[in-house]
PDB file of N, CA and C in Angstrom:
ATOM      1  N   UNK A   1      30.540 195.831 116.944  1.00  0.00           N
ATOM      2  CA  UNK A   1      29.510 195.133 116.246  1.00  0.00           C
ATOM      3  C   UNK A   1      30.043 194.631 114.903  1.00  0.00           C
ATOM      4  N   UNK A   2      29.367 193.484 114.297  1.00  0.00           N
ATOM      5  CA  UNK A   2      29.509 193.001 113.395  1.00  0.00           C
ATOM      6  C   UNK A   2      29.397 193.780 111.973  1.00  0.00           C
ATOM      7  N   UNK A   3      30.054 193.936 111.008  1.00  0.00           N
ATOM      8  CA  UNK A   3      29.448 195.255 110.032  1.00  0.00           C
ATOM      9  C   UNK A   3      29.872 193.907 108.608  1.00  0.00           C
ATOM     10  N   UNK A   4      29.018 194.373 107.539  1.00  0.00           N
ATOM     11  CA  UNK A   4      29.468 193.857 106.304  1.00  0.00           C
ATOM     12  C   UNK A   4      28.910 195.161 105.219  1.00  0.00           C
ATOM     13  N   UNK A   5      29.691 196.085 104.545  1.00  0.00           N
ATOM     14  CA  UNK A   5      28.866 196.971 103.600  1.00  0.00           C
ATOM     15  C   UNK A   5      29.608 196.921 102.182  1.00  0.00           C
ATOM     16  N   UNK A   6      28.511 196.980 101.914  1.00  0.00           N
ATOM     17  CA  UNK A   6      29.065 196.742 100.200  1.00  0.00           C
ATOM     18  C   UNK A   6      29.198 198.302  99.514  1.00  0.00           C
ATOM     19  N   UNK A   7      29.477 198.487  98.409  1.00  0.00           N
ATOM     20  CA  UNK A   7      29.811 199.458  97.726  1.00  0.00           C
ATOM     21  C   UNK A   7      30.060 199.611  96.340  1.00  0.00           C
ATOM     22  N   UNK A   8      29.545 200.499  95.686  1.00  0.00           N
ATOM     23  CA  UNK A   8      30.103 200.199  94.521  1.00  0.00           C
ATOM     24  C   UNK A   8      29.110 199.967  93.032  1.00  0.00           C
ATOM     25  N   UNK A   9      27.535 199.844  94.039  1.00  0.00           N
ATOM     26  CA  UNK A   9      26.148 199.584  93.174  1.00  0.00           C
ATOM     27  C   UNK A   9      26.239 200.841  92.363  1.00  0.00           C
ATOM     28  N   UNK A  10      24.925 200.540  91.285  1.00  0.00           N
ATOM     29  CA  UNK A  10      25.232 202.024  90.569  1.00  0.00           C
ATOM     30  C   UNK A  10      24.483 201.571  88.960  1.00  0.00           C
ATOM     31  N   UNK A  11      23.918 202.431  88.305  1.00  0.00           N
ATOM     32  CA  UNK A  11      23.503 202.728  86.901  1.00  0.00           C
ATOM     33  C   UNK A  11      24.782 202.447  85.877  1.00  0.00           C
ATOM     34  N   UNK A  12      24.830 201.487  84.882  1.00  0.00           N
ATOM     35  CA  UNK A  12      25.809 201.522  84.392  1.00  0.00           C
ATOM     36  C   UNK A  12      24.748 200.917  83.064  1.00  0.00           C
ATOM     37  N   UNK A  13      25.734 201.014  81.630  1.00  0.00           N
ATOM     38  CA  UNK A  13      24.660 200.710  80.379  1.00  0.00           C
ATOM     39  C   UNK A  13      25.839 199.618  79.951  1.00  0.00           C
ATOM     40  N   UNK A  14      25.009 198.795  79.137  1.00  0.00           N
ATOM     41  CA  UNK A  14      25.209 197.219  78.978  1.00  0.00           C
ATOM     42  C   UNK A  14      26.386 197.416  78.481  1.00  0.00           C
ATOM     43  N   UNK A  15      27.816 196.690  78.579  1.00  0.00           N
ATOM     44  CA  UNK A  15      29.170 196.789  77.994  1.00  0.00           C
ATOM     45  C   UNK A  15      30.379 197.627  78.754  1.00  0.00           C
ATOM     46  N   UNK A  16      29.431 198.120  79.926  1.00  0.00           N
ATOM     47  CA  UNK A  16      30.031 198.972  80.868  1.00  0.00           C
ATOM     48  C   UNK A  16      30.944 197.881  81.668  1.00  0.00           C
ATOM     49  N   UNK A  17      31.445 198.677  82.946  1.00  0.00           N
ATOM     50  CA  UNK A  17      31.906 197.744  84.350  1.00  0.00           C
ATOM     51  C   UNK A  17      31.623 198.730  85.449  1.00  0.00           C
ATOM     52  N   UNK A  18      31.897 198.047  86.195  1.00  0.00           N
ATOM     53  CA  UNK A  18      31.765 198.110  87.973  1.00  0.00           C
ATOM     54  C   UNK A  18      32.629 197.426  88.721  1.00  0.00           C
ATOM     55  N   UNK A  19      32.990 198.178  89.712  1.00  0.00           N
ATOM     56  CA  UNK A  19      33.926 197.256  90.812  1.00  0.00           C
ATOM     57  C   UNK A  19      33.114 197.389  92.220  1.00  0.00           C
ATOM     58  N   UNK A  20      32.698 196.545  92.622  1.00  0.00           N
ATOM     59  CA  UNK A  20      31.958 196.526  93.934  1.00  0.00           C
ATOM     60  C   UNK A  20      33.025 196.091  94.819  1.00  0.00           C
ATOM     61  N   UNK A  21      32.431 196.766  95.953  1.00  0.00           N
ATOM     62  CA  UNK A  21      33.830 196.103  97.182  1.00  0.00           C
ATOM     63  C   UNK A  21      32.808 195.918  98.399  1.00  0.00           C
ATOM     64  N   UNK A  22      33.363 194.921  99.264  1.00  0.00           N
ATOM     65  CA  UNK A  22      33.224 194.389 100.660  1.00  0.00           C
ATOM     66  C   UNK A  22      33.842 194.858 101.934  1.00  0.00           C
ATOM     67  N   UNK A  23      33.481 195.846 102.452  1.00  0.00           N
ATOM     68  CA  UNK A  23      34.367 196.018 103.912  1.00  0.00           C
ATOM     69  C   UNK A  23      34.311 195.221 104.917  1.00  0.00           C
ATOM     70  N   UNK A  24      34.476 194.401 106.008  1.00  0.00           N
ATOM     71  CA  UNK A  24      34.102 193.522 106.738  1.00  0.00           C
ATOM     72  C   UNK A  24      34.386 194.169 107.742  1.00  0.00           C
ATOM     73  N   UNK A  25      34.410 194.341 109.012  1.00  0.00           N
ATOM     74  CA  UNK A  25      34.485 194.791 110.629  1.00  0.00           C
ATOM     75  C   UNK A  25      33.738 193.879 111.531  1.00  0.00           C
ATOM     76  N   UNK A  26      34.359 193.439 112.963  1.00  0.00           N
ATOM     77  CA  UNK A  26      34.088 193.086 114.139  1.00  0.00           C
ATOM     78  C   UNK A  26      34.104 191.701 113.994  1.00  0.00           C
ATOM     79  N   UNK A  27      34.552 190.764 113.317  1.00  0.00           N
ATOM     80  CA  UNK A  27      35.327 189.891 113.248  1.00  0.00           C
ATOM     81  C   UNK A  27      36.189 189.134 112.697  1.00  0.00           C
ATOM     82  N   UNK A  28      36.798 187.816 113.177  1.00  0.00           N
ATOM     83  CA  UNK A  28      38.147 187.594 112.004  1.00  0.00           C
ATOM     84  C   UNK A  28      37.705 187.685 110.722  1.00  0.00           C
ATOM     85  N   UNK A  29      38.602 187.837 109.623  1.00  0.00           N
ATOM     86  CA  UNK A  29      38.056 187.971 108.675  1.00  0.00           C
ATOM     87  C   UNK A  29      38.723 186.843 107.274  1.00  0.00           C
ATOM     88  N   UNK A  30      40.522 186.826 107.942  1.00  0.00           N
ATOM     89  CA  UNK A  30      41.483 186.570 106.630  1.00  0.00           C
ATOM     90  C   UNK A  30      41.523 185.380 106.788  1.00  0.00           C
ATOM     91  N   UNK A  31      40.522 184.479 108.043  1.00  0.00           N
ATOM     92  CA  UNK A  31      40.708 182.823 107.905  1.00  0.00           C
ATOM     93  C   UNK A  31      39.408 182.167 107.310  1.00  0.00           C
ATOM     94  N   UNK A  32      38.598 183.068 106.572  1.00  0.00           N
ATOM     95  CA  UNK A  32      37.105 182.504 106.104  1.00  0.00           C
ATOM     96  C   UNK A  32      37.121 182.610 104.668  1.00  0.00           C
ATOM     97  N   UNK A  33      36.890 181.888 103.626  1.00  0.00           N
ATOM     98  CA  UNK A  33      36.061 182.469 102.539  1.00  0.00           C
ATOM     99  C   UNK A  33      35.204 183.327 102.331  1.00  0.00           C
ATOM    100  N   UNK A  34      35.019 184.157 101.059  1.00  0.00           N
ATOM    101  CA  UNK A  34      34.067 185.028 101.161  1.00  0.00           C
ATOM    102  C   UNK A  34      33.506 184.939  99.879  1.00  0.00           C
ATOM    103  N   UNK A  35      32.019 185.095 100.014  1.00  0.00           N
ATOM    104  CA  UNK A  35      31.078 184.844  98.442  1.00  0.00           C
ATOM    105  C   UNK A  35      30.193 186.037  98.287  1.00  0.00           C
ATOM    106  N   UNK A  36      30.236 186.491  96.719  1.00  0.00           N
ATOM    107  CA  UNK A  36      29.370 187.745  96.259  1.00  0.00           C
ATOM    108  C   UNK A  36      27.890 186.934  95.707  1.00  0.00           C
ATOM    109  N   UNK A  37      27.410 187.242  96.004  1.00  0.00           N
ATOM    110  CA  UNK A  37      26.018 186.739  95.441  1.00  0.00           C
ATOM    111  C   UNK A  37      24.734 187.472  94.831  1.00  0.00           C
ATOM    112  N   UNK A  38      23.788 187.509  94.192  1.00  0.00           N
ATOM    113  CA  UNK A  38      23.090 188.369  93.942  1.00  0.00           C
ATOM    114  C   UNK A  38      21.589 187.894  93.602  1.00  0.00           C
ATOM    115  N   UNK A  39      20.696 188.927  93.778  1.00  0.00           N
ATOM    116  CA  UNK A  39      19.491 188.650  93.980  1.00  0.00           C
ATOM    117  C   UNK A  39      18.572 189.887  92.534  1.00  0.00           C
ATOM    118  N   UNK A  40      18.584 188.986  91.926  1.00  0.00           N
ATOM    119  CA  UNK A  40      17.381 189.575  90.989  1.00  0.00           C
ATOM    120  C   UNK A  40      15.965 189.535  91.196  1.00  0.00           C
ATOM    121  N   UNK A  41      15.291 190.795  90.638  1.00  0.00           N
ATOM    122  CA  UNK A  41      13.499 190.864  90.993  1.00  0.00           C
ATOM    123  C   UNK A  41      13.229 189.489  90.521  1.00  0.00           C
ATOM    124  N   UNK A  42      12.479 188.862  91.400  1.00  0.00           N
ATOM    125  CA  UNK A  42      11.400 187.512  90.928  1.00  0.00           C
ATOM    126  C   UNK A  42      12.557 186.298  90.972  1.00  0.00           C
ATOM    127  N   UNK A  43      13.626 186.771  91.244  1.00  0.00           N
ATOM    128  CA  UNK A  43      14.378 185.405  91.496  1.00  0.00           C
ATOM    129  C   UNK A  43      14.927 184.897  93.043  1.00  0.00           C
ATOM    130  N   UNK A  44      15.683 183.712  92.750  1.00  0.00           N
ATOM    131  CA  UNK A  44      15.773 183.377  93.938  1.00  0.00           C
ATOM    132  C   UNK A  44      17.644 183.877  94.072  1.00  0.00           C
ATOM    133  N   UNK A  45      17.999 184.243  95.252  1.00  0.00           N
ATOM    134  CA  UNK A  45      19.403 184.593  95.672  1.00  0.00           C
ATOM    135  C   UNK A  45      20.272 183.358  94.812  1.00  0.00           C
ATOM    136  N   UNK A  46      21.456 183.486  93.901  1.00  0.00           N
ATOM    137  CA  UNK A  46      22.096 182.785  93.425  1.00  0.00           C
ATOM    138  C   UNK A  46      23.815 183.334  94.033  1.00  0.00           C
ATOM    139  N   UNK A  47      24.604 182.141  94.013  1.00  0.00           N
ATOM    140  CA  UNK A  47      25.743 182.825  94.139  1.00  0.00           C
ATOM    141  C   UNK A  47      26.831 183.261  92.555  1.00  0.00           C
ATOM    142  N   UNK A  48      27.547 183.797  92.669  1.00  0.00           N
ATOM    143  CA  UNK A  48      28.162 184.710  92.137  1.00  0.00           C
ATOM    144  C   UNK A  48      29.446 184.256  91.897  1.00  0.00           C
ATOM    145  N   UNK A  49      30.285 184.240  92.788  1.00  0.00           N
ATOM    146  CA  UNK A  49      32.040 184.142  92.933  1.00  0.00           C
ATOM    147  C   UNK A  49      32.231 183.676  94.765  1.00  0.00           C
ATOM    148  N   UNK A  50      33.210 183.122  94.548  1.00  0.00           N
ATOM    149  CA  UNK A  50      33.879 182.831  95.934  1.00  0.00           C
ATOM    150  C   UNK A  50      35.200 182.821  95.979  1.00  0.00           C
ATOM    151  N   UNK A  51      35.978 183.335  97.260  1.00  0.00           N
ATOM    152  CA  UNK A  51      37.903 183.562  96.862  1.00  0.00           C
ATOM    153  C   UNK A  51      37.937 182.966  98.215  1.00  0.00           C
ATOM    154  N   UNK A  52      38.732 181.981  98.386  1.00  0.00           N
ATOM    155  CA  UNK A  52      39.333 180.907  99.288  1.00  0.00           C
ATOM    156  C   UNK A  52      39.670 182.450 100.240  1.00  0.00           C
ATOM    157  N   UNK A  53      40.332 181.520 101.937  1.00  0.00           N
ATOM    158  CA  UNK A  53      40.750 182.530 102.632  1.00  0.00           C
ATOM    159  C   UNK A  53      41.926 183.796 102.448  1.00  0.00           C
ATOM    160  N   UNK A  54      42.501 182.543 101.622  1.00  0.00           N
ATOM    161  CA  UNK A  54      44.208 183.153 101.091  1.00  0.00           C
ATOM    162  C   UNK A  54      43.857 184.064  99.762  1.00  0.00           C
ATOM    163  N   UNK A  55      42.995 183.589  98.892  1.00  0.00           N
ATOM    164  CA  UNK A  55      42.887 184.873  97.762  1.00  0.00           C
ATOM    165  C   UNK A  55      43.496 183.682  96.562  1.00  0.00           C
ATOM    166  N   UNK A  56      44.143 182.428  97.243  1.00  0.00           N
ATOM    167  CA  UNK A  56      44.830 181.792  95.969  1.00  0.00           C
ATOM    168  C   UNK A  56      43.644 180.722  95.604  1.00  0.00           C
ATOM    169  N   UNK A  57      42.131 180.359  95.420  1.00  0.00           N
ATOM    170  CA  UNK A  57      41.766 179.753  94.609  1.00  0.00           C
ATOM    171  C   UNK A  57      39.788 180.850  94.460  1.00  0.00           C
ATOM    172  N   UNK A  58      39.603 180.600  93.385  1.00  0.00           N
ATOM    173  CA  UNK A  58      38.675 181.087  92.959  1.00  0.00           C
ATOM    174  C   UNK A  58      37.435 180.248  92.325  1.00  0.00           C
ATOM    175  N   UNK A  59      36.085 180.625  92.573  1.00  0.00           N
ATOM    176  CA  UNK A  59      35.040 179.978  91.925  1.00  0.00           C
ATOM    177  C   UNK A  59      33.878 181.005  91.451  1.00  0.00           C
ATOM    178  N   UNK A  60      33.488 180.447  90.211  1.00  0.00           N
ATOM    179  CA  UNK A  60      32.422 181.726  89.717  1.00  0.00           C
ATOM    180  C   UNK A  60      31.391 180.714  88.634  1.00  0.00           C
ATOM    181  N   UNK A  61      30.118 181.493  88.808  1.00  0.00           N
ATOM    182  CA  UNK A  61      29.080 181.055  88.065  1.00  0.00           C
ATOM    183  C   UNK A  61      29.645 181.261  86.777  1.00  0.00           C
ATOM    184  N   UNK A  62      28.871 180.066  86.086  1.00  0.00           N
ATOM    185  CA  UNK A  62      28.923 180.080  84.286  1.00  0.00           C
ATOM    186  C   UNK A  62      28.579 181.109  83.797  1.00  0.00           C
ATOM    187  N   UNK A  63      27.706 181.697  84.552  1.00  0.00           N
ATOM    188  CA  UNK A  63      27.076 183.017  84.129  1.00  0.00           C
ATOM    189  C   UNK A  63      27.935 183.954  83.827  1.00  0.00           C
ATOM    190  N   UNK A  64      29.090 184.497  84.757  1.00  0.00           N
ATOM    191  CA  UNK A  64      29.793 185.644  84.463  1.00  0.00           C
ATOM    192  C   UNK A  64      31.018 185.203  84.486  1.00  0.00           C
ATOM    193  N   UNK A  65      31.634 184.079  84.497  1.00  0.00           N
ATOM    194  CA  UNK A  65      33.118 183.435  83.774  1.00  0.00           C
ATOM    195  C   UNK A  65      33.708 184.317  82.976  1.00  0.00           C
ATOM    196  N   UNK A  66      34.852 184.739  83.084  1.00  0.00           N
ATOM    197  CA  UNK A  66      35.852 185.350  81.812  1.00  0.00           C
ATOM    198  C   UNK A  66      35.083 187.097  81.885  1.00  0.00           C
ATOM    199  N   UNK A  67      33.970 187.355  83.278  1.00  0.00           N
ATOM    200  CA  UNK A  67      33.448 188.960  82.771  1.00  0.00           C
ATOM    201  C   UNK A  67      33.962 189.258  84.053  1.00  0.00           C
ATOM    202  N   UNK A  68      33.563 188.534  85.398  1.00  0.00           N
ATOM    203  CA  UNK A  68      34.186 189.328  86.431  1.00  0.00           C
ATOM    204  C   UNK A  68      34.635 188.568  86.980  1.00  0.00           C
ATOM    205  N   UNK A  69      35.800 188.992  88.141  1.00  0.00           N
ATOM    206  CA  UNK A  69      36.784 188.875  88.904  1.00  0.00           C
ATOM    207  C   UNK A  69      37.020 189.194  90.188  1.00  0.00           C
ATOM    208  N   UNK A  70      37.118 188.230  91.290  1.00  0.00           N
ATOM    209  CA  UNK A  70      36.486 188.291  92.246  1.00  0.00           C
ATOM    210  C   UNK A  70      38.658 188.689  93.340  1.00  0.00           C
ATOM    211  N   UNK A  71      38.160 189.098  94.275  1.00  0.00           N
ATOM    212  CA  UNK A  71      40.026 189.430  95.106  1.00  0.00           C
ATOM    213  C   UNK A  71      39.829 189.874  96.135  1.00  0.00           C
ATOM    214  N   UNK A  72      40.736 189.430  96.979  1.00  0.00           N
ATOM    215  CA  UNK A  72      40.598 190.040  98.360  1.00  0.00           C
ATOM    216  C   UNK A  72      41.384 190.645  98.712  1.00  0.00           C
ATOM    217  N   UNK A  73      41.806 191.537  99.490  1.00  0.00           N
ATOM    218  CA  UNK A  73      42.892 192.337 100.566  1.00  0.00           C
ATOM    219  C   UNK A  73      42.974 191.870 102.261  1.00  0.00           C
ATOM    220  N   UNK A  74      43.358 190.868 102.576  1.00  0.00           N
ATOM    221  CA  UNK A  74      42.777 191.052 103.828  1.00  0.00           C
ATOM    222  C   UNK A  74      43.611 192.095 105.029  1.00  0.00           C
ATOM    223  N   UNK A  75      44.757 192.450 104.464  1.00  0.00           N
ATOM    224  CA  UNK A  75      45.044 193.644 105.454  1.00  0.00           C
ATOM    225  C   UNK A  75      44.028 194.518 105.245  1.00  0.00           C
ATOM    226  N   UNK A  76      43.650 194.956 104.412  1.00  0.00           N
ATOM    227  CA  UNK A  76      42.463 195.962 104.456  1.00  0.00           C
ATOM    228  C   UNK A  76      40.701 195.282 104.899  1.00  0.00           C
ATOM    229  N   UNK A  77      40.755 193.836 105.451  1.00  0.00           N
ATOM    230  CA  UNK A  77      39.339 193.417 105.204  1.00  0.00           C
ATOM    231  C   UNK A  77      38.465 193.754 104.312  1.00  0.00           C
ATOM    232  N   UNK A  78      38.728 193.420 103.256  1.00  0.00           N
ATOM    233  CA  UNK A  78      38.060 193.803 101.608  1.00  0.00           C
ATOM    234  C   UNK A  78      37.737 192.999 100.714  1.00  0.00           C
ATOM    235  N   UNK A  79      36.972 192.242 100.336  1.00  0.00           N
ATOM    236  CA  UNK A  79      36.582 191.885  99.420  1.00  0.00           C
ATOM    237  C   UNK A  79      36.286 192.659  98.027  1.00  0.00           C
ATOM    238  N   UNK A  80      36.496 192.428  96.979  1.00  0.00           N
ATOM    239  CA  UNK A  80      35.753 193.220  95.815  1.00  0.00           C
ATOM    240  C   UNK A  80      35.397 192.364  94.463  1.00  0.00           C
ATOM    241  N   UNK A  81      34.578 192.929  93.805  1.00  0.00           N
ATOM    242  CA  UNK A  81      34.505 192.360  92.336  1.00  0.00           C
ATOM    243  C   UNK A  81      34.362 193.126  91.355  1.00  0.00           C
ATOM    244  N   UNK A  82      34.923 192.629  90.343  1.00  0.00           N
ATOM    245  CA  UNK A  82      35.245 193.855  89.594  1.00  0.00           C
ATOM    246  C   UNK A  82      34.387 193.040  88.269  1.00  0.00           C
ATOM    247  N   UNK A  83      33.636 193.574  87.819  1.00  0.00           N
ATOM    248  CA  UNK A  83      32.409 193.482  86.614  1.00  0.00           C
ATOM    249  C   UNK A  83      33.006 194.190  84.863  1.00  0.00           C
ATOM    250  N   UNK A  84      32.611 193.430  84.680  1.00  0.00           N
ATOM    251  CA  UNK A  84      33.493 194.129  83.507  1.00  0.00           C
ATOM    252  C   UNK A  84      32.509 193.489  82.291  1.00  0.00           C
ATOM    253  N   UNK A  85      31.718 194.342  81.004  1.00  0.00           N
ATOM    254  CA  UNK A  85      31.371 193.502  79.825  1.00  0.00           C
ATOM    255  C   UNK A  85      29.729 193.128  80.270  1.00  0.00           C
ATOM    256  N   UNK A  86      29.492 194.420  81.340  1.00  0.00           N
ATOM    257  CA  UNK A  86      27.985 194.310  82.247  1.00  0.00           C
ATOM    258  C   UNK A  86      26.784 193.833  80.633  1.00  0.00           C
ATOM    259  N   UNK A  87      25.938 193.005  81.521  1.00  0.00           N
ATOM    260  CA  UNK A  87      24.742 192.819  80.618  1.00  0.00           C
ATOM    261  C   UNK A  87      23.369 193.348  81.355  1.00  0.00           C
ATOM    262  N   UNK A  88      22.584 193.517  80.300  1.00  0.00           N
ATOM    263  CA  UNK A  88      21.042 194.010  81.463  1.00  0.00           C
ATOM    264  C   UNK A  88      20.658 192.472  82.374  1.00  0.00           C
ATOM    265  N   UNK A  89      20.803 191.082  82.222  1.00  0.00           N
ATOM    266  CA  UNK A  89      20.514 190.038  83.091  1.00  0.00           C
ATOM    267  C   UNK A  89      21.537 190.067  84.694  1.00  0.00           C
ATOM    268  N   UNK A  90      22.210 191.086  84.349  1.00  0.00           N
ATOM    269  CA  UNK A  90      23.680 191.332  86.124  1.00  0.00           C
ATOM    270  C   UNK A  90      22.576 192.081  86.496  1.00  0.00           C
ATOM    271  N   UNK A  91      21.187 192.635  85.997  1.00  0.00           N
ATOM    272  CA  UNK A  91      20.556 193.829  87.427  1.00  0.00           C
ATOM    273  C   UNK A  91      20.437 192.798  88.328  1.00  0.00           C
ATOM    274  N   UNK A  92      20.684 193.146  89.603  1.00  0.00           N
ATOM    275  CA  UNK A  92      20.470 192.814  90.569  1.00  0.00           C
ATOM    276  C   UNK A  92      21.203 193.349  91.701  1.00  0.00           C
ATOM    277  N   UNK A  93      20.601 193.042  93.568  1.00  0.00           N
ATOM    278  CA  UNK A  93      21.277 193.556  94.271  1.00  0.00           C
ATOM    279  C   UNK A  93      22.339 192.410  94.609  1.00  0.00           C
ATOM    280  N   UNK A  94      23.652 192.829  94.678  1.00  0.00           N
ATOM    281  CA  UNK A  94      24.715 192.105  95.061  1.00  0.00           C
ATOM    282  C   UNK A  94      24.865 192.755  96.876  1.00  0.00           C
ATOM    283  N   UNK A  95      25.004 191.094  97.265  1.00  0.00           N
ATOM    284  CA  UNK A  95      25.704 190.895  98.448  1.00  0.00           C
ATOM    285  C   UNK A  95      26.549 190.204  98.773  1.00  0.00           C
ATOM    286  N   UNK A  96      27.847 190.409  99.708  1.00  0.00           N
ATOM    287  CA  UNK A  96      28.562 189.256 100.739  1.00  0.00           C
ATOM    288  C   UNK A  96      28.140 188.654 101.267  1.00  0.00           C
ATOM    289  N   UNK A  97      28.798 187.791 101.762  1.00  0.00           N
ATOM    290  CA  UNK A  97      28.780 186.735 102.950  1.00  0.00           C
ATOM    291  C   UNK A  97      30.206 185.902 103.114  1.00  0.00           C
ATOM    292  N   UNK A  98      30.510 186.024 104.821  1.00  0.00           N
ATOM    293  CA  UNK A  98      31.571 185.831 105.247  1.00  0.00           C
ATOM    294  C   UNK A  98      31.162 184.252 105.578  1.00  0.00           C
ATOM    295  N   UNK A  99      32.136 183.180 104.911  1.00  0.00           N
ATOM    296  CA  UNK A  99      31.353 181.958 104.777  1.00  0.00           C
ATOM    297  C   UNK A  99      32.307 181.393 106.207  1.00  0.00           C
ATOM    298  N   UNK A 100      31.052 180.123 107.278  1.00  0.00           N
ATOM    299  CA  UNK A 100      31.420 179.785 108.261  1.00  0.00           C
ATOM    300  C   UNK A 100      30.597 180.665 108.987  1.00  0.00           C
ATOM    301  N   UNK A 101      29.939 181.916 108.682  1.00  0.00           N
ATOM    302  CA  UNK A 101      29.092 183.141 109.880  1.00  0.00           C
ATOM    303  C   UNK A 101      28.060 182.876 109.096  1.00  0.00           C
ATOM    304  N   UNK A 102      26.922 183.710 110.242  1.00  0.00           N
ATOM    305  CA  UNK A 102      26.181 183.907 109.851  1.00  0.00           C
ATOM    306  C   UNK A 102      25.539 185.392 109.332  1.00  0.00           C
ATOM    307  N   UNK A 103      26.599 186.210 108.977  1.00  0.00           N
ATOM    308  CA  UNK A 103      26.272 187.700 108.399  1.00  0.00           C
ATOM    309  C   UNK A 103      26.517 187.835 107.081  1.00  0.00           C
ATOM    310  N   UNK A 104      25.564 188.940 106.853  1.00  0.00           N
ATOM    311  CA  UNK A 104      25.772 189.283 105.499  1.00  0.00           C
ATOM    312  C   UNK A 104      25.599 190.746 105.237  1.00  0.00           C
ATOM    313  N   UNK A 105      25.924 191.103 104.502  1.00  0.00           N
ATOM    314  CA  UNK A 105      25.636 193.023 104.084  1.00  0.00           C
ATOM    315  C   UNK A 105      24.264 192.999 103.734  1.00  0.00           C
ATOM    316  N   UNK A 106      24.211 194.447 103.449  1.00  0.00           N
ATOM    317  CA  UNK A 106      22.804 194.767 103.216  1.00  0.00           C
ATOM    318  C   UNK A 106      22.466 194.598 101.631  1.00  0.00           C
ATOM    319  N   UNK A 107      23.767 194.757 101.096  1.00  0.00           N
ATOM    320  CA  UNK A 107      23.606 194.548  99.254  1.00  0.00           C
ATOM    321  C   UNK A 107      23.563 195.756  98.746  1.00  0.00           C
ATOM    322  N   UNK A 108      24.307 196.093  97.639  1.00  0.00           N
ATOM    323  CA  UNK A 108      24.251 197.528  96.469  1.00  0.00           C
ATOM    324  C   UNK A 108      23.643 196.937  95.273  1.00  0.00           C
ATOM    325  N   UNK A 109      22.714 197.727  94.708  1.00  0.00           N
ATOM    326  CA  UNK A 109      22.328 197.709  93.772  1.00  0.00           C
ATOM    327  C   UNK A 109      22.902 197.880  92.337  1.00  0.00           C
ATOM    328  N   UNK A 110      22.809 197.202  91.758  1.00  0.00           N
ATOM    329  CA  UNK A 110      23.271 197.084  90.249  1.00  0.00           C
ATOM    330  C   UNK A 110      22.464 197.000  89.286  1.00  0.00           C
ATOM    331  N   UNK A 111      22.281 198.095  88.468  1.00  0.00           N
ATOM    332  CA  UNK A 111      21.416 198.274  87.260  1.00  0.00           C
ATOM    333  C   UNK A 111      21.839 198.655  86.116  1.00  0.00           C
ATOM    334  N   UNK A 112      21.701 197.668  84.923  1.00  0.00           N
ATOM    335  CA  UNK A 112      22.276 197.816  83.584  1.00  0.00           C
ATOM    336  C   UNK A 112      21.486 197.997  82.829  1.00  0.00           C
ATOM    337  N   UNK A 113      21.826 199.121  81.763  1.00  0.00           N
ATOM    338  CA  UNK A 113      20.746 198.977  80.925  1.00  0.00           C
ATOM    339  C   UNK A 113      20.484 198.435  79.497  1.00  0.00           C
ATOM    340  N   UNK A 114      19.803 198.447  78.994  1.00  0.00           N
ATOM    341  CA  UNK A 114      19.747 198.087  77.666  1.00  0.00           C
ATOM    342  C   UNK A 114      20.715 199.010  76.475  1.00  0.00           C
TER     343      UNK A 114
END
């Protein structure tokens, strides 16, 4: 079966970091892009970061430019992002998506505080 789980959600206070990661299973994985995205209360799903198949080009919201950093492994089927310089506006649940499919993880939660 198809699996996408994230990891890595968690209580952290504003100035903190986090590294969330992506496991992927039950299909190809190292010929797709992959995008972190996240969903805040009362908002609508925005995306986040995206890392080409190869890991050599990168894209990220204005929002968190120069805070986090998005990388892949694909011998390990892994995605991760690594958060760094957290603000209370990052709460939200972060998810994958293996771009070209139609799956996605279930999402970890991320909560910063004031």
């Amino acid at each position: 079966q198809v699996q996408l789980v994230e990891s890595g959600g968690g209580l952290v206070q504003a100035g903190g970091s986090l590294r969330l990661s992506c496991v992927v299973s039950g299909i190809r994985f190292s010929i797709n892009a992959v995008g972190w995205y996240r969903q805040a209360p009362g908002k609508q799903r925005e995306l986040v970061s995206i890392v080409t198949s190869g890991g050599g080009a990168t894209n990220y919201a204005e929002s968190v430019k120069g805070r986090f950093a998005i990388s892949r492994d694909n011998a390990k089927n892994t995605v991760c992002l690594q958060m760094n310089h957290l603000k209370p506006e990052d709460t939200a649940v972060y998810s994958c998506n293996v771009h070209g499919t139609g799956y996605w993880g279930k999402g970890t939660l991320v909560t910063v505080s004031s």
